[in-house]
N, C-alpha and C. Protein backbone atom coordinates (compact mmCIF):
# COMPACT_ATOMS: atom_id res chain seq x y z
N UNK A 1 -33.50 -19.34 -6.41
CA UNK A 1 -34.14 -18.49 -7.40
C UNK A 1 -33.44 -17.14 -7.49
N UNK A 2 -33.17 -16.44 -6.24
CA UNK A 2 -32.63 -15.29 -6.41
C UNK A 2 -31.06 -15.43 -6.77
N UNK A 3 -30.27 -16.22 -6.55
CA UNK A 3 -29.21 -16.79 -7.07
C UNK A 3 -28.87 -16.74 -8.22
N UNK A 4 -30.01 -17.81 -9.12
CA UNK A 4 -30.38 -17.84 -10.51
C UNK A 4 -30.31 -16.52 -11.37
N UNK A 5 -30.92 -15.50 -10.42
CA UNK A 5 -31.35 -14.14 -11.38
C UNK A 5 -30.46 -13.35 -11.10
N UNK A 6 -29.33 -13.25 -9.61
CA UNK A 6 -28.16 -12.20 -9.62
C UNK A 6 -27.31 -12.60 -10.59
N UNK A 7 -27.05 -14.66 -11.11
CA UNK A 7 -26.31 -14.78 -11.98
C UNK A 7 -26.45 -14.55 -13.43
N UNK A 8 -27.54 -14.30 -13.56
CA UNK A 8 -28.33 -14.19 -15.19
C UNK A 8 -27.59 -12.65 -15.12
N UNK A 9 -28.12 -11.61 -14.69
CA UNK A 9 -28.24 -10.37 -14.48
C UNK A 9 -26.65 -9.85 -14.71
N UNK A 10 -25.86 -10.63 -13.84
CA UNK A 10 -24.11 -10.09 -13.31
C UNK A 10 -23.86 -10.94 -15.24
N UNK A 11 -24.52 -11.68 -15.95
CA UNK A 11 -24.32 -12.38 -17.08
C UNK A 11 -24.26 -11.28 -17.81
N UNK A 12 -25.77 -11.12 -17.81
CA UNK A 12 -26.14 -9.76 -18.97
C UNK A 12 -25.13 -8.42 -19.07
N UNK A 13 -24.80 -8.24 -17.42
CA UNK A 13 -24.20 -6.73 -17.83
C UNK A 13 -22.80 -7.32 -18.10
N UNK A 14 -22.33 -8.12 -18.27
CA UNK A 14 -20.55 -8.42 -18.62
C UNK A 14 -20.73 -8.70 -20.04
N UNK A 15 -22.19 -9.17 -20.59
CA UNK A 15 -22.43 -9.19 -21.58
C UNK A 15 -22.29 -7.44 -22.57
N UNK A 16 -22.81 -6.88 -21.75
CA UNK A 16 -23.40 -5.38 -22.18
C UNK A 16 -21.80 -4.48 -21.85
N UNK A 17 -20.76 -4.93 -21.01
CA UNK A 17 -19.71 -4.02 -21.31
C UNK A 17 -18.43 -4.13 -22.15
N UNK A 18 -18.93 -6.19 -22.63
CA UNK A 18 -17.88 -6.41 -23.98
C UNK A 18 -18.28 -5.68 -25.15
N UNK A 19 -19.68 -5.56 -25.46
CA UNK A 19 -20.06 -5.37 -26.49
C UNK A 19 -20.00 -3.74 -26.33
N UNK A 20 -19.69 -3.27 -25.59
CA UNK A 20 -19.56 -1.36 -25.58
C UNK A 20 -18.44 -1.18 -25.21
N UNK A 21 -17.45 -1.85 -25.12
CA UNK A 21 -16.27 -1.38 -25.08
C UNK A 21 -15.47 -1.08 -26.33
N UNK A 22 -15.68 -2.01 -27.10
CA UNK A 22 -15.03 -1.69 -28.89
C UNK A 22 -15.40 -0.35 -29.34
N UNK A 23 -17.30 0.31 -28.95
CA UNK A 23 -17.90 1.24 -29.89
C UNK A 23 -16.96 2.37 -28.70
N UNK A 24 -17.13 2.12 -27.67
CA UNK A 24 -16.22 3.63 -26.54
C UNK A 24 -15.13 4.14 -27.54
N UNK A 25 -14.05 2.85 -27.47
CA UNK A 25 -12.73 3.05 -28.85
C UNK A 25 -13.11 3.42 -29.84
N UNK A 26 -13.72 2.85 -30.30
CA UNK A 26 -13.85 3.35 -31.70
C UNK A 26 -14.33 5.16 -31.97
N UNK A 27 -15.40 5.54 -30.98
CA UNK A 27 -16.19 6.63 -31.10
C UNK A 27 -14.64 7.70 -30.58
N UNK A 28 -13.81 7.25 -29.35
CA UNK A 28 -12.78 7.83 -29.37
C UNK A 28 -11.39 8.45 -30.15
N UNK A 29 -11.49 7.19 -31.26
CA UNK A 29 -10.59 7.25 -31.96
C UNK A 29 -11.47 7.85 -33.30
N UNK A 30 -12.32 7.99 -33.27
CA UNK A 30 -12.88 8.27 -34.34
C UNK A 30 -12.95 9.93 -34.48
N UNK A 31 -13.53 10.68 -32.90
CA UNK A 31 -13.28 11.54 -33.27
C UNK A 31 -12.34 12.34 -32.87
N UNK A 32 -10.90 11.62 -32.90
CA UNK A 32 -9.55 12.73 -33.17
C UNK A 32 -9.72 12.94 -34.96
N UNK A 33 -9.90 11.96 -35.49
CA UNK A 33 -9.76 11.98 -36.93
C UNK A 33 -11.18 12.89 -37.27
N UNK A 34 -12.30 12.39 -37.05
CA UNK A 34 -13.48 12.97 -37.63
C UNK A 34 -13.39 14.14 -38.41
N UNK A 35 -12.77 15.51 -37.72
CA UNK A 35 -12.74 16.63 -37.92
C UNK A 35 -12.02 16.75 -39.86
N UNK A 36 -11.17 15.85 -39.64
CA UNK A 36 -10.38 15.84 -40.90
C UNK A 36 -11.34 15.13 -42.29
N UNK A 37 -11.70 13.95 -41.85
CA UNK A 37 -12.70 13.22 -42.53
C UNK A 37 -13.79 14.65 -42.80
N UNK A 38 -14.31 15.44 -42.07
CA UNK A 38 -15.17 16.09 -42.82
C UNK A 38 -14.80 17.40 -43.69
N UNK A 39 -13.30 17.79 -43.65
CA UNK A 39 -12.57 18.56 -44.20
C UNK A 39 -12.68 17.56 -45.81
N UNK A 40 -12.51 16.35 -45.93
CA UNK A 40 -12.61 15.88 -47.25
C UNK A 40 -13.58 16.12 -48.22
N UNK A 41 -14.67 16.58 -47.75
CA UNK A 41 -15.99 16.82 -47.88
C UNK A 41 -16.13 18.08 -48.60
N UNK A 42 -15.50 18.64 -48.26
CA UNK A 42 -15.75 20.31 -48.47
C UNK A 42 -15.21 20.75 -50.12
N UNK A 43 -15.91 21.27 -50.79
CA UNK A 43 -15.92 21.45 -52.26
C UNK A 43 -14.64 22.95 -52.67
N UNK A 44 -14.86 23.84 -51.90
CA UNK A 44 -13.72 25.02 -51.96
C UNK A 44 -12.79 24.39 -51.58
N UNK A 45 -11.90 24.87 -52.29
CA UNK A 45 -10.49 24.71 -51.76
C UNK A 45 -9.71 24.98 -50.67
N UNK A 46 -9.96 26.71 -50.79
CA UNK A 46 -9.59 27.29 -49.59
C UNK A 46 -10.39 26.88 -48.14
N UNK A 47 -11.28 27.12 -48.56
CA UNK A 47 -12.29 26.37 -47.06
C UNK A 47 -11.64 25.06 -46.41
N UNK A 48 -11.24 24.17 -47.04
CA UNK A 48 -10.97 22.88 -47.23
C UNK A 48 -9.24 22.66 -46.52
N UNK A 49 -8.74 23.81 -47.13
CA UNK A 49 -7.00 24.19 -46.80
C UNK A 49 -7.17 25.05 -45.47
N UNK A 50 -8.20 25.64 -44.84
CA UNK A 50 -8.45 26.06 -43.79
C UNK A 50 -8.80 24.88 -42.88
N UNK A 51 -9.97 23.97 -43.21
CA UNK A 51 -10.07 22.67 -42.24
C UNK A 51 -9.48 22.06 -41.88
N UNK A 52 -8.44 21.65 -43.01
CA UNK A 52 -7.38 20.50 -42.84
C UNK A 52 -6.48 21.56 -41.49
N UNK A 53 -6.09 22.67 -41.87
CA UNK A 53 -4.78 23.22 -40.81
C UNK A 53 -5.17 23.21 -39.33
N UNK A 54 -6.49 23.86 -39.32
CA UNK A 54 -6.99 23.42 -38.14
C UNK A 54 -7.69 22.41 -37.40
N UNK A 55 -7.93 21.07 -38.39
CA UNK A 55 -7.93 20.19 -37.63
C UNK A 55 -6.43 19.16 -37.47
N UNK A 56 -5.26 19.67 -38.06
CA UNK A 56 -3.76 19.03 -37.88
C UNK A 56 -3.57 19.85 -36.93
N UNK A 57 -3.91 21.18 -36.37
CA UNK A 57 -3.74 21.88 -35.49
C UNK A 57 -3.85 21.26 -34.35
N UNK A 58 -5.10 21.16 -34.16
CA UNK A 58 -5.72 20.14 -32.57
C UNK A 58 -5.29 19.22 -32.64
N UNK A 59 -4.76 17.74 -33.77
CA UNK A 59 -4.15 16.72 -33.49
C UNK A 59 -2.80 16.60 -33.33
N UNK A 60 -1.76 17.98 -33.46
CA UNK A 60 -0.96 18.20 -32.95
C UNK A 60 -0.49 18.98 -31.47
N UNK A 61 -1.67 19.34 -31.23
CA UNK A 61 -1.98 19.70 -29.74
C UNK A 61 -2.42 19.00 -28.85
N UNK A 62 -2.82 18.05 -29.46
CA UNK A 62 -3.41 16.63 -28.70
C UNK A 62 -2.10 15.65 -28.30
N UNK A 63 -1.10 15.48 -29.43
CA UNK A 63 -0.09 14.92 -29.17
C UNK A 63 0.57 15.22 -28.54
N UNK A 64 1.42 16.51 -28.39
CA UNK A 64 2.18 16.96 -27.55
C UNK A 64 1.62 17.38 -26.31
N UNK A 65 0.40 17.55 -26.01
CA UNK A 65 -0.22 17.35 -24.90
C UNK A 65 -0.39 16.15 -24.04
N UNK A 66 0.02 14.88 -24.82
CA UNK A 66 0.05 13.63 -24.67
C UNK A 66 -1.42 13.08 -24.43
N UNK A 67 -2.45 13.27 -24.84
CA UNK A 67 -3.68 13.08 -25.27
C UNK A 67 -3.69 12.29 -26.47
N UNK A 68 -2.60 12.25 -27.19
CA UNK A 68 -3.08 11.64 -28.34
C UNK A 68 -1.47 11.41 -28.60
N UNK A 69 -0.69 9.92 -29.24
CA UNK A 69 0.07 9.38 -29.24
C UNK A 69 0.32 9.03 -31.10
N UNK A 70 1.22 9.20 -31.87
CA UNK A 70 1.31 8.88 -33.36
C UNK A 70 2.51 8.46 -33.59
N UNK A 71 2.38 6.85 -33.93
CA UNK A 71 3.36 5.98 -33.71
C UNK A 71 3.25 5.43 -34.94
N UNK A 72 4.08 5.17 -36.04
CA UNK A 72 3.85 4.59 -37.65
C UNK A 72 4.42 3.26 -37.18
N UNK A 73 4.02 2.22 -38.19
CA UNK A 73 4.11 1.05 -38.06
C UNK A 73 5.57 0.18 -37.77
N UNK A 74 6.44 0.91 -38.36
CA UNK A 74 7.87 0.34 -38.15
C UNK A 74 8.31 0.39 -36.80
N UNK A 75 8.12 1.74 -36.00
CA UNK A 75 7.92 2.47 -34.63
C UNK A 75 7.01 1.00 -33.81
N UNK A 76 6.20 0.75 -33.78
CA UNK A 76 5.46 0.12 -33.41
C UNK A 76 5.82 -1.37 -33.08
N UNK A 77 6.49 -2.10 -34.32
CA UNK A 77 6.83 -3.17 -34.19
C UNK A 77 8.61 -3.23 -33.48
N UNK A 78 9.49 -1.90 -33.72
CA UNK A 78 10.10 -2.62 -32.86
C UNK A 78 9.70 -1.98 -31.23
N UNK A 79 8.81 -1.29 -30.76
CA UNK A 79 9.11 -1.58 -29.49
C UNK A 79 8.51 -2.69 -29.50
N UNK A 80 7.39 -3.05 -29.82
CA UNK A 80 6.99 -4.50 -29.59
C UNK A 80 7.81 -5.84 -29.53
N UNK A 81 9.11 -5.30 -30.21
CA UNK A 81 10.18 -6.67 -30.65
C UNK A 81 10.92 -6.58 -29.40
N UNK A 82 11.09 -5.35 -28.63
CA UNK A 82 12.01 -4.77 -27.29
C UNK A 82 11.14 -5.22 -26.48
N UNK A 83 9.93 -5.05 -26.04
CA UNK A 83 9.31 -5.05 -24.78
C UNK A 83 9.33 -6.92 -24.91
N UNK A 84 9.43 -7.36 -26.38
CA UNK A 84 9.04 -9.17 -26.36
C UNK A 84 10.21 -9.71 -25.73
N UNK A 85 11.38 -8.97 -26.30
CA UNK A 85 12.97 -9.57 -25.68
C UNK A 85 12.99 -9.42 -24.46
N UNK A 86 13.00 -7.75 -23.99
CA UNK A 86 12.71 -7.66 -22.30
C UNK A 86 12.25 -8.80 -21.30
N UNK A 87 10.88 -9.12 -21.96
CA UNK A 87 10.29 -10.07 -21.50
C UNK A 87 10.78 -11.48 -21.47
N UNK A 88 11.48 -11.62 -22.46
CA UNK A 88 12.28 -13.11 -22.66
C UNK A 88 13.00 -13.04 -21.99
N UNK A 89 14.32 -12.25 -21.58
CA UNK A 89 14.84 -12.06 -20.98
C UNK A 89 15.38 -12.07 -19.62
N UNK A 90 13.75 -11.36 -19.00
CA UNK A 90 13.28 -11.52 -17.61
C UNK A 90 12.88 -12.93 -17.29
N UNK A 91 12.24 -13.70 -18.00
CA UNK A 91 11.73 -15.14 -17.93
C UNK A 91 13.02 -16.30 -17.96
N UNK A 92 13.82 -15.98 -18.59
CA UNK A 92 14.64 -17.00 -18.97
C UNK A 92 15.82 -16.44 -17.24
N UNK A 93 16.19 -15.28 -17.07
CA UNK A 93 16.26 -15.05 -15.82
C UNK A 93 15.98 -16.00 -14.44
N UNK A 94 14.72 -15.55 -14.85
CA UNK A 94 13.62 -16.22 -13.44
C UNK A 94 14.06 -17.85 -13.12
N UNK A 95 14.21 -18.32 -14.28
CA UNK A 95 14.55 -19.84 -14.76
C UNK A 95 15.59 -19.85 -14.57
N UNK A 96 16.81 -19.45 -14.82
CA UNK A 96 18.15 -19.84 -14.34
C UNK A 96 18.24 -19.62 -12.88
N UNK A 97 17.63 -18.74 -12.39
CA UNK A 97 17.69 -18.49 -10.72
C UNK A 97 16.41 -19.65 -9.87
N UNK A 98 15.25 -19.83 -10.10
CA UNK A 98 15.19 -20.90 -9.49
C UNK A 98 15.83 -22.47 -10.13
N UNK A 99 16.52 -22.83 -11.04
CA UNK A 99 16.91 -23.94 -11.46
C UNK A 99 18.07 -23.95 -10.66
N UNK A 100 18.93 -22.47 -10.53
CA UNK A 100 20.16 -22.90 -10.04
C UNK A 100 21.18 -23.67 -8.84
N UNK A 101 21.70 -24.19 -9.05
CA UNK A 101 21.60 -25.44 -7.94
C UNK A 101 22.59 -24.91 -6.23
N UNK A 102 22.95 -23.67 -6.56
CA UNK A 102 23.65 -23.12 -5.41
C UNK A 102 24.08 -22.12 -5.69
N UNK A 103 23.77 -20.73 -5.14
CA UNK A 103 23.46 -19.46 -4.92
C UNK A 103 23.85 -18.96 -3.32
N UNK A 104 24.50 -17.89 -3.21
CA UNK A 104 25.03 -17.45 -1.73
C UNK A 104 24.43 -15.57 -2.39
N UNK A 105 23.56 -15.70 -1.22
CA UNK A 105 23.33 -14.00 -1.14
C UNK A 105 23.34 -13.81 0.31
N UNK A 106 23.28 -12.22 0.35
CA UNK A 106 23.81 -11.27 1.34
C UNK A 106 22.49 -11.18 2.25
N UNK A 107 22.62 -11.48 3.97
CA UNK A 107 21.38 -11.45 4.42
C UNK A 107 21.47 -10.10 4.81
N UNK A 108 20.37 -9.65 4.96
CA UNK A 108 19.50 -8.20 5.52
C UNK A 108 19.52 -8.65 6.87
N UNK A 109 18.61 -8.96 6.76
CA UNK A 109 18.11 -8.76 8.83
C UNK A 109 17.79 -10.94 8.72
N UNK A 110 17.97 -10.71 9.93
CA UNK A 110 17.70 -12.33 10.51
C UNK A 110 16.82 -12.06 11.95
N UNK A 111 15.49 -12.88 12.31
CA UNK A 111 14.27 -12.38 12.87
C UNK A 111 14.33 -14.03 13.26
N UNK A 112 14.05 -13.91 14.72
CA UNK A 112 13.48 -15.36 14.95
C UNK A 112 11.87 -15.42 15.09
N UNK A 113 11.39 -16.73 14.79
CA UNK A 113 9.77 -16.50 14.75
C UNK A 113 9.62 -18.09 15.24
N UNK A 114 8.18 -18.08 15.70
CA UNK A 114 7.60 -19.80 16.05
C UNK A 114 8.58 -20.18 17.58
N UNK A 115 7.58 -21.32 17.72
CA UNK A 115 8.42 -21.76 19.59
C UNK A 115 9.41 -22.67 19.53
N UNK A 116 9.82 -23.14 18.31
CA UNK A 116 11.43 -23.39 18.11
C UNK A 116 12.58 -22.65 17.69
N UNK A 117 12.07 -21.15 17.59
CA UNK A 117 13.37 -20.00 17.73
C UNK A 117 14.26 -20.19 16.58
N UNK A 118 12.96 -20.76 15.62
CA UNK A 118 13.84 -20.73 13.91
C UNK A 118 14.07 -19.22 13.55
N UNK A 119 15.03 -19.19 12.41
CA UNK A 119 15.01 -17.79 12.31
C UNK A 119 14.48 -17.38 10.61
N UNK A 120 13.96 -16.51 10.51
CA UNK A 120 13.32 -15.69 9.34
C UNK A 120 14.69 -15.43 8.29
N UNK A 121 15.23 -15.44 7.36
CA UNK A 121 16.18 -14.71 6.35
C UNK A 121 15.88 -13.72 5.22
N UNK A 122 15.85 -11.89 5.71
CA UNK A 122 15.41 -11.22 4.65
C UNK A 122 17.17 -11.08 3.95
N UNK A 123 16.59 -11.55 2.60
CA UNK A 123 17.96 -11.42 1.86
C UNK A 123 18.39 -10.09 1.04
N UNK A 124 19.26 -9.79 0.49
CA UNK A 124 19.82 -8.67 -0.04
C UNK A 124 18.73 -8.03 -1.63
N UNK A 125 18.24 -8.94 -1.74
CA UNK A 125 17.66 -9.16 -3.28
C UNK A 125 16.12 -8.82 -3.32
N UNK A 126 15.77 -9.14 -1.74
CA UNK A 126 14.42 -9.02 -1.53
C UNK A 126 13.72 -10.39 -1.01
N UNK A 127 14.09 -11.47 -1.10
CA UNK A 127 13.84 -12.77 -0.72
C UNK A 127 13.60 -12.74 0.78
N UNK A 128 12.62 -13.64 0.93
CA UNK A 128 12.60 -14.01 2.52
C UNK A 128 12.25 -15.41 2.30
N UNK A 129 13.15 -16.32 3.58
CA UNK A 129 13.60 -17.53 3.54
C UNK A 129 13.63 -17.63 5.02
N UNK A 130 13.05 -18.98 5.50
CA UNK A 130 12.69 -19.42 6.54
C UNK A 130 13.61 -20.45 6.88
N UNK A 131 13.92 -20.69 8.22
CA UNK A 131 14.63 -22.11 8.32
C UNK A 131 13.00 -23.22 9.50
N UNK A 132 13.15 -23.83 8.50
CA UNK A 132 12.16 -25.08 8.67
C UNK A 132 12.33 -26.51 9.62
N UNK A 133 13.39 -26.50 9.76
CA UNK A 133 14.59 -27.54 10.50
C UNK A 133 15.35 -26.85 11.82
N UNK A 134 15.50 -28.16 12.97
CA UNK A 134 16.14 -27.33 13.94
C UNK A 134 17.60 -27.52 13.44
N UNK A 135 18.49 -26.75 13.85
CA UNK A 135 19.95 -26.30 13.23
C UNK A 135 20.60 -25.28 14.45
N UNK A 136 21.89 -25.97 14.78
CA UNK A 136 22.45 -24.25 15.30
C UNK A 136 23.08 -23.45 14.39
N UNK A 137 22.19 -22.00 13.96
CA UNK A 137 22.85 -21.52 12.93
C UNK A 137 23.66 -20.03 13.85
N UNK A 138 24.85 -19.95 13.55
CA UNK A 138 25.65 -18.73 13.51
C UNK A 138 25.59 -17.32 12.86
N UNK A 139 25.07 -16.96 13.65
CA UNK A 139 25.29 -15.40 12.87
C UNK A 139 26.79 -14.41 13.21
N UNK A 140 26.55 -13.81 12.65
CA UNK A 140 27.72 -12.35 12.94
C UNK A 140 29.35 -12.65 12.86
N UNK A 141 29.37 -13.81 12.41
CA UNK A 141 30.54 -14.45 11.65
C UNK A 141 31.39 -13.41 10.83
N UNK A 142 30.45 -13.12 10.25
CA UNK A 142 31.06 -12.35 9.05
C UNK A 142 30.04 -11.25 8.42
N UNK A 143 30.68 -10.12 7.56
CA UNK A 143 30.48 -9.07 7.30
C UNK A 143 30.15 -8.86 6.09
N UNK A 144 29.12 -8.75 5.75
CA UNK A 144 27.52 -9.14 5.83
C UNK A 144 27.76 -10.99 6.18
N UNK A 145 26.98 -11.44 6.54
CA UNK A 145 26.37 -13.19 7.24
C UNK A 145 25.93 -13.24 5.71
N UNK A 146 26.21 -14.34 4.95
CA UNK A 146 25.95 -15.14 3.65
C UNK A 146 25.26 -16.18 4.12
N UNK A 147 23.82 -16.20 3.36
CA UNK A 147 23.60 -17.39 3.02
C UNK A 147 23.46 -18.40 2.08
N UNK A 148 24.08 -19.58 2.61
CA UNK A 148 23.94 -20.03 0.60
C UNK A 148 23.01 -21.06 1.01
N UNK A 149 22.23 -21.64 -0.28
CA UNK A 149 21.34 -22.05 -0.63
C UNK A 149 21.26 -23.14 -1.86
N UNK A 150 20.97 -24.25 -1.66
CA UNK A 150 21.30 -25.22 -2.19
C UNK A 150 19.79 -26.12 -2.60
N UNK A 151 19.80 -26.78 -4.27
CA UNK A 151 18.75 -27.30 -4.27
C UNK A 151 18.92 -28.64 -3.55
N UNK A 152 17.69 -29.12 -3.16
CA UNK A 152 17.66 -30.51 -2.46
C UNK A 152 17.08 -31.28 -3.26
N UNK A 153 16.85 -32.30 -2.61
CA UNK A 153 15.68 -33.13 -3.38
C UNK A 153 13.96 -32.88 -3.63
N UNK A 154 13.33 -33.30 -4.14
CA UNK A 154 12.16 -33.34 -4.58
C UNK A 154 11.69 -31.68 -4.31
N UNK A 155 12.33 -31.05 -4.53
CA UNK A 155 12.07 -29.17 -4.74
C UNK A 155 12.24 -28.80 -3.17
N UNK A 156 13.05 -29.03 -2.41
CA UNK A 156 13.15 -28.93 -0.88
C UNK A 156 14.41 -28.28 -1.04
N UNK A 157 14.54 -27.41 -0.19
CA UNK A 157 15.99 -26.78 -0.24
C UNK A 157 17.06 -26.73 1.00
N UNK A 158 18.49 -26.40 1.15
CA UNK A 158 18.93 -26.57 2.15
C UNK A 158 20.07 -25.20 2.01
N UNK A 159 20.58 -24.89 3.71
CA UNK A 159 20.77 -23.52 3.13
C UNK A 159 22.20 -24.06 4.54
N UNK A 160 23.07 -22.94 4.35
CA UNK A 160 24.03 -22.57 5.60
C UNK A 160 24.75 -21.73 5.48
N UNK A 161 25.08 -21.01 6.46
CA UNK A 161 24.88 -19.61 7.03
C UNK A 161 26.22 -19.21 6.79
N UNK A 162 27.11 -18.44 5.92
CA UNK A 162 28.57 -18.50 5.69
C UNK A 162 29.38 -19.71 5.32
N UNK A 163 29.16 -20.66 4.90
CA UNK A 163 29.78 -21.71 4.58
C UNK A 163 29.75 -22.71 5.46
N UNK A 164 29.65 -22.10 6.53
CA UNK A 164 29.76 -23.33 7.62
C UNK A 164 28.50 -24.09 7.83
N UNK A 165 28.73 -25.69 8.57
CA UNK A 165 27.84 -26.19 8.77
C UNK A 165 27.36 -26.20 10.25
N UNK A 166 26.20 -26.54 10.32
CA UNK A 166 25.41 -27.77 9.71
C UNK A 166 24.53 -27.14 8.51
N UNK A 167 24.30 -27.95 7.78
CA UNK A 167 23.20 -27.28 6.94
C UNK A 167 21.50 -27.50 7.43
N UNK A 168 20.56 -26.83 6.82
CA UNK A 168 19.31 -27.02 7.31
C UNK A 168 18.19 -26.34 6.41
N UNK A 169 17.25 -27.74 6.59
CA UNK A 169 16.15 -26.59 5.23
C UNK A 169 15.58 -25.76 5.67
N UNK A 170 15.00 -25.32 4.34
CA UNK A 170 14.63 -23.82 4.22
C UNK A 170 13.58 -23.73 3.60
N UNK A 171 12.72 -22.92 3.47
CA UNK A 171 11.46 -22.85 2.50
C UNK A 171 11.61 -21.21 2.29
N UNK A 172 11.53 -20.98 0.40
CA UNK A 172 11.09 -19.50 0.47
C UNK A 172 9.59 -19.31 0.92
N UNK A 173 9.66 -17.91 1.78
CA UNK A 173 8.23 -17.36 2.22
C UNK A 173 7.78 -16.21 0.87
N UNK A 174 8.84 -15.27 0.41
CA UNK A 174 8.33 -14.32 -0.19
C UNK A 174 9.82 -14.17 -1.82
């Protein structure tokens, strides 16, 4: 029962902050403009040529204060067309680097962990890569220690340490 009514209740108010979130915006955006909207109003001229300056006044003090942002529509669509490419960009990225079928980066630090004295691989890029398999792997070979990295079968990977073998899988951790 009490279940029933924290879920009704946690209902209602997610109910009550969709429906007041549009009027917040709106009442916000409404009154940068307002001031001007009631400058339309006004029957003198001069009165009217006084409202308007000082309410372009405050919405130009608002802007360069960065309170208030005025972006025309052309402005608008292409960053939107930049931030969409960016984004394509980065994605189609992401996709060529895990698809790619053999990759050698620069290790950082090498950490042994667990009671088979596997070792941890923080890589140059930010990657951390585990060896999962027993292997004698070599370090200090060479300047920076490379590891390359190879796809395997069924999404399993296999890696070795400067070129040399043996090889041995790997699982990314991070």
């Amino acid at each position: 029962m009490t279940m029933m009514l924290k879920t009704k209740t946690m209902f209602l108010f997610a109910i009550g902050c969709m429906t007041a979130a549009p009027m917040i915006a709106a009442a916000q955006t409404s009154t940068s403009l307002a001031g001007l909207y009631v400058c339309e109003q006004i029957t003198n001229k001069a009165d009217q040529l006084t409202c308007f300056l000082t309410e372009t006044a405050k919405l130009r003090s608002a802007e360069t204060s960065g309170d208030l942002i005025a972006v025309d529509k052309e402005s608008f669509e292409d960053i939107k067309k930049t931030e969409v490419e960016k984004a394509e960009t980065k994605r189609v990225e992401k996709v060529k680097e895990k698809t790619a079928k053999k990759r050698t980066l620069a290790i950082q630090t090498a950490t042994t962990y667990g009671a088979n004295d596997y070792i941890r691989f923080t890589l140059a890029n930010g990657e951390v890569w585990q060896q999962i398999e027993p292997a004698r792997v070599r370090l200090g070979k060479a300047t920076p220690d490379m590891l390359t990295i190879k796809r395997g079968t069924f999404k399993s990977f296999r890696a070795t340490v400067n070129g040399k073998r043996p090889s041995f899988g790997v699982t990314q951790v991070k």
